[in-house]
PDB file of N, CA and C in Angstrom:
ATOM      1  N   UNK A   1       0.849  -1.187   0.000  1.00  0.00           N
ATOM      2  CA  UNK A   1       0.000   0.000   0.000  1.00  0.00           C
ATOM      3  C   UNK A   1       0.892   1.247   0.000  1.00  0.00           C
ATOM      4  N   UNK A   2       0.622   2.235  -0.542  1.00  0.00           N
ATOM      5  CA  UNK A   2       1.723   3.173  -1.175  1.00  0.00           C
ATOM      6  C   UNK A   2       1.378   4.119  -0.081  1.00  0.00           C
ATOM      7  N   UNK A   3       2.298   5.416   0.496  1.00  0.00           N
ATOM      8  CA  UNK A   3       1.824   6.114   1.409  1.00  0.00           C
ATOM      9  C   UNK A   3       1.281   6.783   0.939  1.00  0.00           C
ATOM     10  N   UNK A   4      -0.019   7.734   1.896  1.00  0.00           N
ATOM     11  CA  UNK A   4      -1.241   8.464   1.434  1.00  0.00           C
ATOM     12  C   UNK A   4      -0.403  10.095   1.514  1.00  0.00           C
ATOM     13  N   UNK A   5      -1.152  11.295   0.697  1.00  0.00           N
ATOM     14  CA  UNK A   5      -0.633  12.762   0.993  1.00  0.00           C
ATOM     15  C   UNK A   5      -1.564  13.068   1.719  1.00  0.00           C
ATOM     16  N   UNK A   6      -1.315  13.935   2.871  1.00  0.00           N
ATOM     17  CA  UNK A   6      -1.939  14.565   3.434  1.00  0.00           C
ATOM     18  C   UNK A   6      -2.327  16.307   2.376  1.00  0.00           C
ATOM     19  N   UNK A   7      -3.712  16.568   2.368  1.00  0.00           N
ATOM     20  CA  UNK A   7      -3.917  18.261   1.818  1.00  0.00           C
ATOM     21  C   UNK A   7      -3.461  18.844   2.112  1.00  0.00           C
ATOM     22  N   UNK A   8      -2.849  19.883   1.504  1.00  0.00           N
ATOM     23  CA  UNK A   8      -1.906  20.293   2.122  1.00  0.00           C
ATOM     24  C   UNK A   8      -2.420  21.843   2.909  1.00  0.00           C
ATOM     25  N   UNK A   9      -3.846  22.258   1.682  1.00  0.00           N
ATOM     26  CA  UNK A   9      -4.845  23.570   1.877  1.00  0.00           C
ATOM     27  C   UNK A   9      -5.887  22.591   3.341  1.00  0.00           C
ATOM     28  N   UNK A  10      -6.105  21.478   3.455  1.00  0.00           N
ATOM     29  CA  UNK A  10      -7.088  21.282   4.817  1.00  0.00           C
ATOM     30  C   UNK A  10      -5.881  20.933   6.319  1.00  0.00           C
ATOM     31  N   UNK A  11      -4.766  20.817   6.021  1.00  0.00           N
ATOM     32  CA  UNK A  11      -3.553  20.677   6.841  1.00  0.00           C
ATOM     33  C   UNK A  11      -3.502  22.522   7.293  1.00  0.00           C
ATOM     34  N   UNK A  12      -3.373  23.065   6.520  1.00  0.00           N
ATOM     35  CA  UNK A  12      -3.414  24.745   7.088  1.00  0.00           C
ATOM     36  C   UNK A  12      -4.721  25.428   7.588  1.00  0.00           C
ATOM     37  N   UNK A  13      -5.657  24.503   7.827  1.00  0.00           N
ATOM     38  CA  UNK A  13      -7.040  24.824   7.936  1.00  0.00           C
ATOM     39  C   UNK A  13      -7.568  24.314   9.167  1.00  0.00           C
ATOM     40  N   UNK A  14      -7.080  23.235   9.835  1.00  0.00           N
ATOM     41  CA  UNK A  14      -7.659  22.603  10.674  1.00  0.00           C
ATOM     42  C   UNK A  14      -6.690  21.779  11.329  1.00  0.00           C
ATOM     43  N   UNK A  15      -6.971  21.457  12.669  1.00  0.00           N
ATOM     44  CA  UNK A  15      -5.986  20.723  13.979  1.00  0.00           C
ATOM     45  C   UNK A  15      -6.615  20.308  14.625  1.00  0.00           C
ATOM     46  N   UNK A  16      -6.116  19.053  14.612  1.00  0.00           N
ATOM     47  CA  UNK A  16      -6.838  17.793  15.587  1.00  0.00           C
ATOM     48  C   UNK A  16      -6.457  18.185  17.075  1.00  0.00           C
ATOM     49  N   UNK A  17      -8.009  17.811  17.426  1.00  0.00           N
ATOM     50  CA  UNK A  17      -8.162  18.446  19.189  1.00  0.00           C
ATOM     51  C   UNK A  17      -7.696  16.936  19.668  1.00  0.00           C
ATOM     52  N   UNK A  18      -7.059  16.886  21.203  1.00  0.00           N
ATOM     53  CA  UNK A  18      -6.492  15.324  21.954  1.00  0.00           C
ATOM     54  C   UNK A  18      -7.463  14.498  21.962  1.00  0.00           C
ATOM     55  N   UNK A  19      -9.304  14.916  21.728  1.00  0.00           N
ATOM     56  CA  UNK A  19     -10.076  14.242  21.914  1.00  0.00           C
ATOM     57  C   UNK A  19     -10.389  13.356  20.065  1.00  0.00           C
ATOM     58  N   UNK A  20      -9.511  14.135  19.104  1.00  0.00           N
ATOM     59  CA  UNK A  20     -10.068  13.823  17.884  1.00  0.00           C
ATOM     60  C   UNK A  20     -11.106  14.589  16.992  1.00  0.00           C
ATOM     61  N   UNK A  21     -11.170  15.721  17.637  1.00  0.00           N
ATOM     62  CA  UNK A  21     -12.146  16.727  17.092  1.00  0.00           C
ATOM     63  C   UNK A  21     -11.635  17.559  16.439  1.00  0.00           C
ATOM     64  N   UNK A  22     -12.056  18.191  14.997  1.00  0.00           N
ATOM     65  CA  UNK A  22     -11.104  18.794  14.174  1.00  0.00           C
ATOM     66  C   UNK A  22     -11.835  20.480  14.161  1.00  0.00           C
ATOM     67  N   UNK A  23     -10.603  21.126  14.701  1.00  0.00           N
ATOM     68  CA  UNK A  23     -10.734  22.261  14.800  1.00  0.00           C
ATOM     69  C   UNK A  23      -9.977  23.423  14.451  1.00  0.00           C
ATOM     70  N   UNK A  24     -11.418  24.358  13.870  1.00  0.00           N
ATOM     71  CA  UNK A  24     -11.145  25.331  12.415  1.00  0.00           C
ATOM     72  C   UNK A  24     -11.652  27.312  12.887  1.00  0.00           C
ATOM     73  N   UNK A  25     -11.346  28.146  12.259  1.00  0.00           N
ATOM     74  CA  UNK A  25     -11.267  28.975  12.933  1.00  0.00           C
ATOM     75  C   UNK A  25     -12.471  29.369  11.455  1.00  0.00           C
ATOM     76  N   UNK A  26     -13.028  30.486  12.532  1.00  0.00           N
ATOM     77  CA  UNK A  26     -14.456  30.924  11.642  1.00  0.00           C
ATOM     78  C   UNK A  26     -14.169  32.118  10.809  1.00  0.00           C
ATOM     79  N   UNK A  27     -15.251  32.367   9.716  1.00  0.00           N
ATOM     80  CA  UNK A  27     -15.124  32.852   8.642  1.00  0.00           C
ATOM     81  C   UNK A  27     -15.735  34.187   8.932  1.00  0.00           C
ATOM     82  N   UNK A  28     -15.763  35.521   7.772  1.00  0.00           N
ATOM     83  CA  UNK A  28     -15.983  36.328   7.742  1.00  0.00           C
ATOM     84  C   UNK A  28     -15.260  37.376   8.901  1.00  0.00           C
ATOM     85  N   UNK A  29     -14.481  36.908   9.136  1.00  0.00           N
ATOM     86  CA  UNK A  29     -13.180  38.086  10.064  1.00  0.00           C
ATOM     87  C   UNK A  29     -12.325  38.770   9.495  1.00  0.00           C
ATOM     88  N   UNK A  30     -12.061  38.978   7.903  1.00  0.00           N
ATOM     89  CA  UNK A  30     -11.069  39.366   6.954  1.00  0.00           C
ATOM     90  C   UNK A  30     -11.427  40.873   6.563  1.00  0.00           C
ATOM     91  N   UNK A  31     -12.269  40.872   6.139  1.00  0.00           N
ATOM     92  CA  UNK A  31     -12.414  42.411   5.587  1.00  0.00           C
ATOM     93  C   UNK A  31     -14.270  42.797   5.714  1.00  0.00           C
ATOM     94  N   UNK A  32     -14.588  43.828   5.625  1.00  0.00           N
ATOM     95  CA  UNK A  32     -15.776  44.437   5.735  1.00  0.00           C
ATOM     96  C   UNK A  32     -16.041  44.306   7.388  1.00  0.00           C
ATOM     97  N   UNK A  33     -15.174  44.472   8.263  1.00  0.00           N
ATOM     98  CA  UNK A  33     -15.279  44.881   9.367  1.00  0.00           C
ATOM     99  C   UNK A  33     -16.459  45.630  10.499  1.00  0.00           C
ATOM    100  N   UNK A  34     -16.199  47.208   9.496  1.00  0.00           N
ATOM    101  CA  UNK A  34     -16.615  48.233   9.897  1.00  0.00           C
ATOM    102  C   UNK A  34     -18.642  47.881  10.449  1.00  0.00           C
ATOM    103  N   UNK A  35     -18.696  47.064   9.522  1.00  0.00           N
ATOM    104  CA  UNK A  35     -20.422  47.455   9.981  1.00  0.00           C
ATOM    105  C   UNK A  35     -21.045  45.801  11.022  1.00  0.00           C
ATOM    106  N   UNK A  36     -19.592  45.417  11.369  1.00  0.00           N
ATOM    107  CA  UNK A  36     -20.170  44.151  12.069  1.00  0.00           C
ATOM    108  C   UNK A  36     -19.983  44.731  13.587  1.00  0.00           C
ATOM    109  N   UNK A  37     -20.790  44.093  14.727  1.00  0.00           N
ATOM    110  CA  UNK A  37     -20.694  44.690  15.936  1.00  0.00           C
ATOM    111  C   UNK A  37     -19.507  43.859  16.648  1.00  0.00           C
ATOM    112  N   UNK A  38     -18.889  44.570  17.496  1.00  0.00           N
ATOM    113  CA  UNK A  38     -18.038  44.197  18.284  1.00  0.00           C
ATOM    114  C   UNK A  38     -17.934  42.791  18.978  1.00  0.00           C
ATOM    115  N   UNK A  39     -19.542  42.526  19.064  1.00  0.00           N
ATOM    116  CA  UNK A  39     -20.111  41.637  19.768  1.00  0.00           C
ATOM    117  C   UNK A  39     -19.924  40.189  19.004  1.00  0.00           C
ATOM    118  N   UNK A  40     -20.162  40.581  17.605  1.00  0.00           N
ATOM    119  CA  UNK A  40     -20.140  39.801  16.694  1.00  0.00           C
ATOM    120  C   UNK A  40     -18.509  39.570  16.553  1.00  0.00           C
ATOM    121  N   UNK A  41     -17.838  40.514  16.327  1.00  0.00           N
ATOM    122  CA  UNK A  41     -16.356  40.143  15.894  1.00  0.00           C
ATOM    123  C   UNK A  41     -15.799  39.398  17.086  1.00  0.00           C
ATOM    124  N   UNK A  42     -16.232  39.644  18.001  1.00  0.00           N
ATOM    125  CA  UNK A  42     -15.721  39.435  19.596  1.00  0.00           C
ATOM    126  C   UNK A  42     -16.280  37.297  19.098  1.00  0.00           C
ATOM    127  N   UNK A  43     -17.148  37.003  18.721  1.00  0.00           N
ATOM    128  CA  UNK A  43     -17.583  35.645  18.777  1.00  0.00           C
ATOM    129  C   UNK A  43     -16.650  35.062  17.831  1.00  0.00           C
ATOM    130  N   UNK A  44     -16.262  35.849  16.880  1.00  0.00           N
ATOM    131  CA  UNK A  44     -15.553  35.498  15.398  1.00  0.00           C
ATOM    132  C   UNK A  44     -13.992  35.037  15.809  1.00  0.00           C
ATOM    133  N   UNK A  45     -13.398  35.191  16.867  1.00  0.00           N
ATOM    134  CA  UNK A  45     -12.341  35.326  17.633  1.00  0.00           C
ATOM    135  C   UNK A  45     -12.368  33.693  17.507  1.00  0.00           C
ATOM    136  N   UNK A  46     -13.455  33.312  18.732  1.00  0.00           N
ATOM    137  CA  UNK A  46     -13.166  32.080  18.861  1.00  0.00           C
ATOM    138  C   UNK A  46     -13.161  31.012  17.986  1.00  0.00           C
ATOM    139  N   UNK A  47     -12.888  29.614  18.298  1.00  0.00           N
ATOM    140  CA  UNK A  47     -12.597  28.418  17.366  1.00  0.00           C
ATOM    141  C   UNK A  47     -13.906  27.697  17.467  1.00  0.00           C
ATOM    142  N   UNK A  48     -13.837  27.374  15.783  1.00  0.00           N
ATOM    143  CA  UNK A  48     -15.000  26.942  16.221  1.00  0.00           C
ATOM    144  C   UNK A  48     -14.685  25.521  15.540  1.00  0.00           C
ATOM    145  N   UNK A  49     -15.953  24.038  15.514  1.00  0.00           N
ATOM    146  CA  UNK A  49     -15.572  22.611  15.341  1.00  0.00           C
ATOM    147  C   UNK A  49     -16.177  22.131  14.027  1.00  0.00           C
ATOM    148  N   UNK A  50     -15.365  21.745  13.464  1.00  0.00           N
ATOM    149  CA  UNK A  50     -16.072  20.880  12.179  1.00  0.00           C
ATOM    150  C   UNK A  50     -17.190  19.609  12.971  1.00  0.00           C
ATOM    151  N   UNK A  51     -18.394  20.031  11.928  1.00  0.00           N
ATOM    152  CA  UNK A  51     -19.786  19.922  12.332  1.00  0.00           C
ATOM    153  C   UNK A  51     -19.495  17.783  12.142  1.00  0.00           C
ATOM    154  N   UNK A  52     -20.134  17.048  12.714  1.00  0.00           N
ATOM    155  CA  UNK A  52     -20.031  16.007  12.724  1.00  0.00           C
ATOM    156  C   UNK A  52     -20.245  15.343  11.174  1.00  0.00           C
ATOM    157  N   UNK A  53     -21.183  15.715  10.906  1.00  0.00           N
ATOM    158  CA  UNK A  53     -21.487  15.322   9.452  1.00  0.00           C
ATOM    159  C   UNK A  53     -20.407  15.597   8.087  1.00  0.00           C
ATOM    160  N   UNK A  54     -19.544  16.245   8.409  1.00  0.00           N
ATOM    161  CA  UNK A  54     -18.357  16.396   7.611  1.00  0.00           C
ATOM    162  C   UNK A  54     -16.938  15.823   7.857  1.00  0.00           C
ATOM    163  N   UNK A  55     -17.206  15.426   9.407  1.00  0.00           N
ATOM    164  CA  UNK A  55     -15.486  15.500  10.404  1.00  0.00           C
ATOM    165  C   UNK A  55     -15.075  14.010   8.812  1.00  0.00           C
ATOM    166  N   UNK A  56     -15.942  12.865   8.986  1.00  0.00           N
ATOM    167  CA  UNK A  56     -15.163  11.406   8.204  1.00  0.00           C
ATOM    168  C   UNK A  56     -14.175  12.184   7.260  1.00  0.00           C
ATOM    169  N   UNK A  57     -14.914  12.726   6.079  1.00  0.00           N
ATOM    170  CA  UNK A  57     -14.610  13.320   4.397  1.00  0.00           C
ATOM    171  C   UNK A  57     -13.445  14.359   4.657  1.00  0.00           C
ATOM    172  N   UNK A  58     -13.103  14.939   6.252  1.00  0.00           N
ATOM    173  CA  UNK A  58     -12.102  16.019   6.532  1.00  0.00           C
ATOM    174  C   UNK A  58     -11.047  15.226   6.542  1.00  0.00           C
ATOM    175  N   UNK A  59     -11.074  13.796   7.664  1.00  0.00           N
ATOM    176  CA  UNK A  59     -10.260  13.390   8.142  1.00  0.00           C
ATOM    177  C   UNK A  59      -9.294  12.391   7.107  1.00  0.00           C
ATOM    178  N   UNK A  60     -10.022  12.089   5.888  1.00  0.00           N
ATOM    179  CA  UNK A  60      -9.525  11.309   5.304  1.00  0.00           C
ATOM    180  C   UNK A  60      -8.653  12.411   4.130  1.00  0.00           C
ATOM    181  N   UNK A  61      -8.888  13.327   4.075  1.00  0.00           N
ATOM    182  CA  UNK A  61      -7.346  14.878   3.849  1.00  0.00           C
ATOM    183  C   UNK A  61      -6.810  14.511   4.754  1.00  0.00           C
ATOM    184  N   UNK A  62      -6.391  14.035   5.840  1.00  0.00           N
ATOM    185  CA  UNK A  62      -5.330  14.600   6.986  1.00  0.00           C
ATOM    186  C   UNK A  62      -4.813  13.157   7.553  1.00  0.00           C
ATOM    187  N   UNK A  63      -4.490  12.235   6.354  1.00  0.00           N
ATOM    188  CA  UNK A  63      -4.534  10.738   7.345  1.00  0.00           C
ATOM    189  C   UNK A  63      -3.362  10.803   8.117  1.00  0.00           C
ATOM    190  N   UNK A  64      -2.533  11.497   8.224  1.00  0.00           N
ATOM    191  CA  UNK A  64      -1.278  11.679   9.368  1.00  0.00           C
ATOM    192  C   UNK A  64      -1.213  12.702  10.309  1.00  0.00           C
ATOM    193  N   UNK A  65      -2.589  13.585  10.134  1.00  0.00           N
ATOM    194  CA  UNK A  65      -2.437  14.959  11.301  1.00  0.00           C
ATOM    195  C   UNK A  65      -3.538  14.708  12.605  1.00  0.00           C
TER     196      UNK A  65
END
């Protein structure tokens, strides 16, 4: 069996939590700032988890991470 590549764009995207949970940082924090509330950017901060229904199809990009 030949060795597998890991993605190299879902390898810069996401990190396996100790429990096995793959975790990704949320979208819309880049530009158009100005008219989002603080409150909102303040949530955008945190990490957030690839939803269960996707984690299999992620993990099989990352068979060594």
């Amino acid at each position: 069996m030949p060795k597998l590549k890991t993605n190299k764009a879902a390898a810069k995207r996401f990190k396996v939590t100790g429990t096995g949970k793959l975790k990704r940082s949320k979208a819309n924090k880049q530009h158009i700032l100005g008219k989002k509330s603080t409150k909102r950017k303040r949530g955008l901060r945190k990490a957030g988890y690839v939803d269960k229904t996707n984690e299999k199809p992620m993990k099989k990009l990352l068979p060594y991470i």
